[in-house]
C-alpha atoms as a PDB file:
ATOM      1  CA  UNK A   1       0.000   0.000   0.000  1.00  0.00           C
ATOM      2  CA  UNK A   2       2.401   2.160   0.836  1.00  0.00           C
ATOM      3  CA  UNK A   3       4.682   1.699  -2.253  1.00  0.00           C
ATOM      4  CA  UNK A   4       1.443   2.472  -4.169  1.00  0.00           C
ATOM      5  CA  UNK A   5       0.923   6.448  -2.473  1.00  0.00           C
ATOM      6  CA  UNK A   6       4.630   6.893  -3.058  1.00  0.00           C
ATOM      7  CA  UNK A   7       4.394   5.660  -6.091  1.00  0.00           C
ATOM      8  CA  UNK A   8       1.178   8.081  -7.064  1.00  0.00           C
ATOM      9  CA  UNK A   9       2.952  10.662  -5.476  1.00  0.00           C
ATOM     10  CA  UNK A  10       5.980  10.361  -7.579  1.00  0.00           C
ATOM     11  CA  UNK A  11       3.354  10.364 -10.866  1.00  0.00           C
ATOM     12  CA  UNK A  12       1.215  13.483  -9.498  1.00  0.00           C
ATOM     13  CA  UNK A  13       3.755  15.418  -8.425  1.00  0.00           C
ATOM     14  CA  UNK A  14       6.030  17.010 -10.965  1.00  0.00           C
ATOM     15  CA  UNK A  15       2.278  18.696 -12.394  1.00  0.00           C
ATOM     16  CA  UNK A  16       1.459  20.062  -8.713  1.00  0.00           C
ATOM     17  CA  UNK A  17       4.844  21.435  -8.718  1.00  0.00           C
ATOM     18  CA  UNK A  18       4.524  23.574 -11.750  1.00  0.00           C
ATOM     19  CA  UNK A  19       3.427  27.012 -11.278  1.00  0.00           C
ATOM     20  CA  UNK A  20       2.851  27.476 -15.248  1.00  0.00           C
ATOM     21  CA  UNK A  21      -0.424  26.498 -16.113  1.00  0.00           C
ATOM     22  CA  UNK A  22      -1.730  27.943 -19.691  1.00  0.00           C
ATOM     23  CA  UNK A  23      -5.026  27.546 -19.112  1.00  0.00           C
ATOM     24  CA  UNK A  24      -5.687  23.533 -19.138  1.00  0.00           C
ATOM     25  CA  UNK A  25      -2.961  23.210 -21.615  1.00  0.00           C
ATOM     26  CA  UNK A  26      -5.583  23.066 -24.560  1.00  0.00           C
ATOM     27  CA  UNK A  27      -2.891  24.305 -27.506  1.00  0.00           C
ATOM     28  CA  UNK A  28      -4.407  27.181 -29.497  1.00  0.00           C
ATOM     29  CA  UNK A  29      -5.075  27.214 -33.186  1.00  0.00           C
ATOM     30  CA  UNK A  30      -2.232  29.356 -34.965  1.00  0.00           C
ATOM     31  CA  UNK A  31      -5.427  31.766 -36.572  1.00  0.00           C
ATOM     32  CA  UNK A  32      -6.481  32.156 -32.508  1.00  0.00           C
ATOM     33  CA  UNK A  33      -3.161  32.648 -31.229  1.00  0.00           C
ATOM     34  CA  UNK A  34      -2.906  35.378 -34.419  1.00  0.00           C
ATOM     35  CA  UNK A  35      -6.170  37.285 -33.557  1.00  0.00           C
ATOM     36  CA  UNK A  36      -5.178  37.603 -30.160  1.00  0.00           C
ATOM     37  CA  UNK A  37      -1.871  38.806 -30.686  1.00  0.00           C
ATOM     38  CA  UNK A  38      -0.646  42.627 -31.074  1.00  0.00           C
ATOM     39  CA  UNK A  39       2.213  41.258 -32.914  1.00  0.00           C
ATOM     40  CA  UNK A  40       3.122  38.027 -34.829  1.00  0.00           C
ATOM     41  CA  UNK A  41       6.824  38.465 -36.390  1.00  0.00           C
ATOM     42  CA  UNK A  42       9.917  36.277 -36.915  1.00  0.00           C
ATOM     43  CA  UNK A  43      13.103  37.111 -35.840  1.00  0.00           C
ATOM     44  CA  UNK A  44      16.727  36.579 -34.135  1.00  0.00           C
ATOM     45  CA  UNK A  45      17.537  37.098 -30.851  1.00  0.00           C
ATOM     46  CA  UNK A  46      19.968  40.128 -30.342  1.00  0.00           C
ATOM     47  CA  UNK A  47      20.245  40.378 -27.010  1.00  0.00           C
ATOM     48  CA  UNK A  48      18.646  39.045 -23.234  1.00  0.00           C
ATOM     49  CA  UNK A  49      19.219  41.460 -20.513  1.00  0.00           C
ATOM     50  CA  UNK A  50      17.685  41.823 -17.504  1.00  0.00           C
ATOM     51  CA  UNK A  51      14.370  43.989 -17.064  1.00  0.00           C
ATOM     52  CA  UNK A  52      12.203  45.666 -15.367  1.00  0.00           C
ATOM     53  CA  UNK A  53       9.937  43.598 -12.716  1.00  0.00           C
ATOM     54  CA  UNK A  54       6.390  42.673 -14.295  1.00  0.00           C
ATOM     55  CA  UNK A  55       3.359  42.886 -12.616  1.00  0.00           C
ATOM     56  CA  UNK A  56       1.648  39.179 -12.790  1.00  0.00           C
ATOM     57  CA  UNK A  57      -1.474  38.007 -11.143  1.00  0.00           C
ATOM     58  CA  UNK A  58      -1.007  41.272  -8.156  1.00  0.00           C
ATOM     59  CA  UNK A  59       2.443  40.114  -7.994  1.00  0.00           C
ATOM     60  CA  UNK A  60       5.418  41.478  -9.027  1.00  0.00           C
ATOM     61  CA  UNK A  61       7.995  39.296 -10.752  1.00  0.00           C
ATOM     62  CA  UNK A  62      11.283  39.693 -12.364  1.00  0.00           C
ATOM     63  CA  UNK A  63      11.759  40.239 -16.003  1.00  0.00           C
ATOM     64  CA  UNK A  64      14.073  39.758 -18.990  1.00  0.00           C
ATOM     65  CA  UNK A  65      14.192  42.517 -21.953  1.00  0.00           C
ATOM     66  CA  UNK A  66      14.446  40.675 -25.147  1.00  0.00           C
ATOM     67  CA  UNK A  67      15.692  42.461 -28.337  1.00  0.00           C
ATOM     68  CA  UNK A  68      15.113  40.971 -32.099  1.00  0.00           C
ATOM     69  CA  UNK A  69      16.207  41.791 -35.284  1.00  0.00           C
ATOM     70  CA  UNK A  70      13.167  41.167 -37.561  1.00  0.00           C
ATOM     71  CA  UNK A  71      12.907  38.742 -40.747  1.00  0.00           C
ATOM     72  CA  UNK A  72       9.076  38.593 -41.449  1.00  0.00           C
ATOM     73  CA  UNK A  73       5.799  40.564 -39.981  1.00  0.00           C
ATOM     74  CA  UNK A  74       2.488  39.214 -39.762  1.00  0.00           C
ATOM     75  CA  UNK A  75       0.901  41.618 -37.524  1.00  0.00           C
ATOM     76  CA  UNK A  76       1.947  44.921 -35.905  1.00  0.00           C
ATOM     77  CA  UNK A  77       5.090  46.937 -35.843  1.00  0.00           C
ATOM     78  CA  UNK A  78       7.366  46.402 -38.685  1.00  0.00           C
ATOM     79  CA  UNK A  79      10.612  47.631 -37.611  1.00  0.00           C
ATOM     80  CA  UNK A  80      13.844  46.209 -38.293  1.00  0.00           C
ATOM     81  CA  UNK A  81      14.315  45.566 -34.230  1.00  0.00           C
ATOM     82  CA  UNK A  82      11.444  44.865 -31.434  1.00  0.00           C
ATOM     83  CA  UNK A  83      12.031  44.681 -28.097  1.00  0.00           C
ATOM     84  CA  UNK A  84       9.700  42.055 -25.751  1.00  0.00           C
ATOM     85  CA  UNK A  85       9.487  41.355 -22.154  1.00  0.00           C
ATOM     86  CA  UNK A  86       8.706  38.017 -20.736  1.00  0.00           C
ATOM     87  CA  UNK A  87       9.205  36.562 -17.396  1.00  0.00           C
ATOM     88  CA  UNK A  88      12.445  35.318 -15.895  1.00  0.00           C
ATOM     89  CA  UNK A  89      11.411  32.436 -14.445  1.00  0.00           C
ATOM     90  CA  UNK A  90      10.102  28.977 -16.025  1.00  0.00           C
ATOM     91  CA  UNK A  91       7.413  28.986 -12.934  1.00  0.00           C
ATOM     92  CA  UNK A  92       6.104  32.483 -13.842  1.00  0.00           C
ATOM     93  CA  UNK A  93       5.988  31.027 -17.357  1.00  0.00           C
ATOM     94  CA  UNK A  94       9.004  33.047 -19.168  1.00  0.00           C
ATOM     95  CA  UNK A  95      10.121  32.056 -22.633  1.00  0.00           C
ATOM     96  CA  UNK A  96      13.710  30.920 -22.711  1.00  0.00           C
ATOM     97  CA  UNK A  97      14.998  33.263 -25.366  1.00  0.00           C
ATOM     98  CA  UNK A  98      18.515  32.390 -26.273  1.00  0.00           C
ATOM     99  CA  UNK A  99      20.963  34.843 -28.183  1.00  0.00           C
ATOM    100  CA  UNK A 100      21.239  34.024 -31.651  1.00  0.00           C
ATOM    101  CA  UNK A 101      18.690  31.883 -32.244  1.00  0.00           C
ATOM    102  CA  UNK A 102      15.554  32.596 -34.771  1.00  0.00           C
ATOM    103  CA  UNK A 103      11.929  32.305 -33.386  1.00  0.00           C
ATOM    104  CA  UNK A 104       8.623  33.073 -34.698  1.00  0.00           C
ATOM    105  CA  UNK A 105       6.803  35.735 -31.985  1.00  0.00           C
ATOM    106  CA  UNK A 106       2.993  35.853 -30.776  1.00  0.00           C
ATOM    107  CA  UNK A 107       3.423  38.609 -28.364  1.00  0.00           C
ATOM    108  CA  UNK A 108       1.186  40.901 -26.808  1.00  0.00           C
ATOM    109  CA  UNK A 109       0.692  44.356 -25.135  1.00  0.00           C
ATOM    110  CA  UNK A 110      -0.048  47.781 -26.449  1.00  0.00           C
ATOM    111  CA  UNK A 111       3.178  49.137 -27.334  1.00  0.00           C
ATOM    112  CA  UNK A 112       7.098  48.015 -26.612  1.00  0.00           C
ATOM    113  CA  UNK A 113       8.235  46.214 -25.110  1.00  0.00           C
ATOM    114  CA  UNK A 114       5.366  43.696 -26.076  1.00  0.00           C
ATOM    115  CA  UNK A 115       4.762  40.478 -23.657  1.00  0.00           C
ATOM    116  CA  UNK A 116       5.756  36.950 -24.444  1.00  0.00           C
ATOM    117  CA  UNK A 117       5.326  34.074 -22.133  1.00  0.00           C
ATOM    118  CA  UNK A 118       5.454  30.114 -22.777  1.00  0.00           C
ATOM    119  CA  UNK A 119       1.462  30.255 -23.436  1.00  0.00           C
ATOM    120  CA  UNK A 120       1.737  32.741 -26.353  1.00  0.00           C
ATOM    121  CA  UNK A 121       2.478  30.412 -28.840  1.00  0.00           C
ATOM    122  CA  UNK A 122       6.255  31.604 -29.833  1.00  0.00           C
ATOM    123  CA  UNK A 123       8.751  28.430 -30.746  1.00  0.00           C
ATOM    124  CA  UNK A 124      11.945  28.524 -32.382  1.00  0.00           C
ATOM    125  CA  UNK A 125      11.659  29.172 -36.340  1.00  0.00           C
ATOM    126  CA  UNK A 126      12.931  25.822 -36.958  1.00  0.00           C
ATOM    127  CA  UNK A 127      10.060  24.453 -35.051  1.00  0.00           C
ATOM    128  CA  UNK A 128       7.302  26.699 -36.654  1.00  0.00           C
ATOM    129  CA  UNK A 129       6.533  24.952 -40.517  1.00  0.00           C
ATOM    130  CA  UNK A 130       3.065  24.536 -39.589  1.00  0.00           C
ATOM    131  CA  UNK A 131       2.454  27.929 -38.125  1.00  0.00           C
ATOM    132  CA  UNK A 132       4.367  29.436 -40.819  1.00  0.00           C
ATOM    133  CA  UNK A 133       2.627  27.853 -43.507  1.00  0.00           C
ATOM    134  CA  UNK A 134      -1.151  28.764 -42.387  1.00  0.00           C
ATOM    135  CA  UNK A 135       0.362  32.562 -41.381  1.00  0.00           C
ATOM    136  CA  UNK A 136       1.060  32.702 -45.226  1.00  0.00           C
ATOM    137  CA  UNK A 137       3.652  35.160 -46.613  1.00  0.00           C
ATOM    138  CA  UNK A 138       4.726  37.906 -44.085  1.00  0.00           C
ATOM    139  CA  UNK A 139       5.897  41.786 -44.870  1.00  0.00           C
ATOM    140  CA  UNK A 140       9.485  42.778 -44.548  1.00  0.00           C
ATOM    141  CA  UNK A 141      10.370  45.135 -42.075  1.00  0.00           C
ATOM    142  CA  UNK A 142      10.493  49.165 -42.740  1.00  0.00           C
ATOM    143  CA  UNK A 143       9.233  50.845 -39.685  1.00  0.00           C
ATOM    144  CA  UNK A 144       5.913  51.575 -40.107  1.00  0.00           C
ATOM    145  CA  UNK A 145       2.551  49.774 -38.467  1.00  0.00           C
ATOM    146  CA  UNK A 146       0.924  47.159 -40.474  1.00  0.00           C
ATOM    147  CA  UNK A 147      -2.428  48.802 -42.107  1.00  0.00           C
ATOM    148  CA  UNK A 148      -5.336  47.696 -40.507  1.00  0.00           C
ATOM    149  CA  UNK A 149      -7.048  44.945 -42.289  1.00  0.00           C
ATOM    150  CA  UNK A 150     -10.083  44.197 -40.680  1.00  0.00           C
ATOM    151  CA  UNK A 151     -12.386  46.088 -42.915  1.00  0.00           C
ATOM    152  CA  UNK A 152     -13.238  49.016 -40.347  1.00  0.00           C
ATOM    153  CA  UNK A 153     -12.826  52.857 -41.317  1.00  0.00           C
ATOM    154  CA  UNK A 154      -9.443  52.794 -41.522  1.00  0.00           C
ATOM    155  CA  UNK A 155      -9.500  50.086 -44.454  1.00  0.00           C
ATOM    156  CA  UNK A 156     -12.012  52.382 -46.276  1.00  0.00           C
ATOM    157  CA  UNK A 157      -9.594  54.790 -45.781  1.00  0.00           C
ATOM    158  CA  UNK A 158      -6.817  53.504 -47.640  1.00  0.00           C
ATOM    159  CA  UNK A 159      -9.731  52.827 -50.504  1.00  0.00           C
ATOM    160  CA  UNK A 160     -10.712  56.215 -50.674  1.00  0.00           C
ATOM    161  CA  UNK A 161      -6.886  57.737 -50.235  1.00  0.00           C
ATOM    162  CA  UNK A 162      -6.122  55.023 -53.643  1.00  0.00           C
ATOM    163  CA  UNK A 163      -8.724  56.035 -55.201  1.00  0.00           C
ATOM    164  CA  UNK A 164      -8.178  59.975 -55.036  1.00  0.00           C
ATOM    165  CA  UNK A 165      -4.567  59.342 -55.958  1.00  0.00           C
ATOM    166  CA  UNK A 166      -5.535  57.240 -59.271  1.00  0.00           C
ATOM    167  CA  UNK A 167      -8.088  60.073 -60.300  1.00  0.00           C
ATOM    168  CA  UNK A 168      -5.361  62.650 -59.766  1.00  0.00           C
ATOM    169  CA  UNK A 169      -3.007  60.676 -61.661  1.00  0.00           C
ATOM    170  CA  UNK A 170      -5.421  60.234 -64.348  1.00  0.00           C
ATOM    171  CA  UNK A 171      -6.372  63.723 -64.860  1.00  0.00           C
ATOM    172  CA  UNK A 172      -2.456  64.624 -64.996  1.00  0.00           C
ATOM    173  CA  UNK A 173      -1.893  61.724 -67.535  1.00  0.00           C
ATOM    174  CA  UNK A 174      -5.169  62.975 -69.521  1.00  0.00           C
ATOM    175  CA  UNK A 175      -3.713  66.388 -69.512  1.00  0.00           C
ATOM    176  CA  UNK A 176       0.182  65.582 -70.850  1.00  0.00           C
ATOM    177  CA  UNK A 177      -1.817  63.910 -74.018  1.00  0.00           C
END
């Protein structure tokens, strides 16, 4: 009896001893993971250095600063370099970023640095085909914001600023004749 509750014990307990739960463990679909994101880019690893603490769950927990130079954008900022935050601890759920190596990014967060933890979804590149392939072709970096695609104001925006440019250049072409 007894070697069966050490036993158990031995089974149960590396799960009760994780602090890093991401919510049941249920994997998201990459689409999911992508709308909830504020930025979905590819990149390497510059530099870890330590950063500020993070508030988590009324607590406040140390931090690294991540810095990456950017390959592909799929959503949000497309600057050369973004900078990320995630926890320093694997029981607070940080993402081991290691220097020099390539990873695709689901972060999160209004502006930089943007939040990554081990729930969000980012892997190394090498271990991101399938994410990469139903993301689809990404934009190259140049410092501006992604436009917003979503079909709001802002999209009919863009419409209406094309289409006033294509009548201008129209009438100008018409008038050279």
């Amino acid at each position: 009896m007894v070697a069966l509750v050490v036993l158990g014990l031995l089974v149960l307990l590396p799960d009760c001893a994780s602090a890093c739960s991401c919510r049941g463990g249920v994997p998201f679909l990459v689409l999911a993971r992508w709308a909830d994101s504020s930025a979905v880019f590819s990149g390497e690893v510059l530099d870890v250095e330590e950063g500020p603490p993070r508030r988590m769950f009324g607590t406040s927990v140390s931090s690294f600063r991540v810095t990456l130079r950017v390959s592909e954008v799929w959503k949000g900022p497309r600057r050369e370099t973004l900078e990320v935050s995630t926890p320093s601890g694997g029981a607070s759920c940080g993402y081991p970023f290691k220097e020099g190596q390539e990873y695709l990014v689901y972060a999160y967060g209004k502006e930089e640095p943007f939040k990554v933890d081990l729930c969000s979804e980012t892997k190394q590149l090498s271990k991101a085909s399938v994410h990469q392939r139903v993301l689809g072709d990404g934009q190259t970096p140049v410092g501006e914001p992604l436009p917003d695609t979503s079909g709001g104001a802002a999209g009919l925006g863009a419409v209406g600023l094309a289409t006033v440019a294509a009548v201008r250049g129209r009438r100008k072409a018409v008038g050279a004749e």
